[in-house]
Protein backbone atom coordinates (compact mmCIF):
# COMPACT_ATOMS: atom_id res chain seq x y z
CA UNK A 1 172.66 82.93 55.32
CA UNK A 2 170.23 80.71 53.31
CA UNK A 3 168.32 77.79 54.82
CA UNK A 4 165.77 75.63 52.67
CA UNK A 5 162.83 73.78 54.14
CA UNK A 6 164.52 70.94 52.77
CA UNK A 7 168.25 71.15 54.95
CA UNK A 8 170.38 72.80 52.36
CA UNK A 9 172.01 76.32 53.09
CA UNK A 10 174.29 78.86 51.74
CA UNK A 11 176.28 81.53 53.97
CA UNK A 12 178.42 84.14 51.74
CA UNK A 13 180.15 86.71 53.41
CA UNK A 14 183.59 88.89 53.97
CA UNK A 15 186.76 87.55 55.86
CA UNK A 16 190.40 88.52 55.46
CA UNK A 17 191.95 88.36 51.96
CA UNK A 18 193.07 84.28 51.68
CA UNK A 19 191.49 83.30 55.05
CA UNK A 20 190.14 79.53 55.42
CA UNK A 21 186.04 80.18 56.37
CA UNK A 22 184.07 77.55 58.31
CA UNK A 23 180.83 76.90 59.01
CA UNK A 24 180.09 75.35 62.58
CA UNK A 25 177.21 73.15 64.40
CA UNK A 26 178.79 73.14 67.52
CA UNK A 27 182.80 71.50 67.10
CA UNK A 28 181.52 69.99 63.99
CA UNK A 29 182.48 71.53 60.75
CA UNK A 30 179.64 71.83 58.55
CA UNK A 31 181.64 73.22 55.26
CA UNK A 32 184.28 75.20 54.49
CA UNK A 33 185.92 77.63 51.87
CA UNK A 34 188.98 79.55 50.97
CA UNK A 35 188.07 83.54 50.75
CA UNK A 36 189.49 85.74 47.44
CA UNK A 37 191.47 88.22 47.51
CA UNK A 38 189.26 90.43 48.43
CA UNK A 39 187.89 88.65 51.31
CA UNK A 40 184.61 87.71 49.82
CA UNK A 41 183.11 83.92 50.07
CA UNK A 42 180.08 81.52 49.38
CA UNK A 43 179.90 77.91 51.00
CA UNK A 44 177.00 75.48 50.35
CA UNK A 45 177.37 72.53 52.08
CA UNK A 46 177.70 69.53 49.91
CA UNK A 47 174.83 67.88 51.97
CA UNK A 48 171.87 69.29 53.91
CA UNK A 49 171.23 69.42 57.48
CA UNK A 50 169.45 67.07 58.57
CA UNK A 51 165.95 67.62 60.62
CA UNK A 52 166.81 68.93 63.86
CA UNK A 53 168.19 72.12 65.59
CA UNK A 54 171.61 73.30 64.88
CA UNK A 55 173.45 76.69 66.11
CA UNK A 56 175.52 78.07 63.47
CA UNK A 57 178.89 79.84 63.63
CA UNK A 58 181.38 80.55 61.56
CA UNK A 59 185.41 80.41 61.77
CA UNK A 60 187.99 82.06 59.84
CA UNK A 61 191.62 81.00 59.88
CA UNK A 62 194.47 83.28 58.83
CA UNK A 63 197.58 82.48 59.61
CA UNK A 64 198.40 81.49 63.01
CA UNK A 65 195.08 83.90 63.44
CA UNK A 66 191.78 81.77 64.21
CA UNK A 67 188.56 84.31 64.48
CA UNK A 68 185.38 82.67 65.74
CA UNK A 69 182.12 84.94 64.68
CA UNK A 70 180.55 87.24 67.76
CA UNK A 71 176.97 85.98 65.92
CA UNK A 72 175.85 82.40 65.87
CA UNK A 73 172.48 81.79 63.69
CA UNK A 74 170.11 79.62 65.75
CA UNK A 75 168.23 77.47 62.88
CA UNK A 76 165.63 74.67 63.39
CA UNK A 77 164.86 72.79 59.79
CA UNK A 78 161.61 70.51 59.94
CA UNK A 79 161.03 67.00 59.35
CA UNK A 80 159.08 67.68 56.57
CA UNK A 81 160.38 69.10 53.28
CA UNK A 82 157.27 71.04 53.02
CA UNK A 83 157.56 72.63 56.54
CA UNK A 84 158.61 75.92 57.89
CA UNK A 85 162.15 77.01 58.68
CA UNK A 86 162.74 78.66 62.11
CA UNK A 87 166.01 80.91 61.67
C-alpha cells in the first residue's frame, strides 16, 4: 500500500485467480478490482481520500466465498498537501 500526502493511494497485491478485490474504510468501498489469473492486482482509487483518518481493509470475493483481510492499515492523510502521512 501507497498513500500520498495529497489522499491518493495504490494497494497491489495477491488474491485467488478471478477473485473481485476491495478496498474498505469501514462498510464503505473505497475501490475495487478484478484479480488475473494468477491472482495478482493493483487498485488506485479514482479519487483521493480526503483529510481525515481512515482504517483500511481489504475484501476478496470468489464465488459464494467472501474473505475479509486479518490486517487493516490504519492511515491518517493531512489537511495539507504538503504534510506528513501517518500509515
Amino acid at each position: 500500500m501507497r498513500v500520498e500526502g495529497n489522499g491518493s493511494i495504490v494497494i497491489a497485491g495477491n488474491a485467488a485467480p478471478n477473485s473481485k478485490v476491495e478496498i474498505l474504510s469501514g462498510t464503505t468501498v473505497l475501490g475495487s478490482t478484478v484479480t488475473g489469473p494468477d491472482g495478482a492486482f493493483v487498485i488506485v482509487l479514482d479519487d483521493p481520500l480526503k483529510p481525515g483518518d481512515y482504517t483500511i481493509a481489504l475484501r476478496s470475493t470468489t464465488g459464494d466465498v467472501v474473505t475479509s483481510s486479518v490486517q487493516t492499515a490504519v492511515v491518517s492523510v493531512p489537511k495539507d498537501a504538503a504534510g506528513q502521512v501517518l500509515a
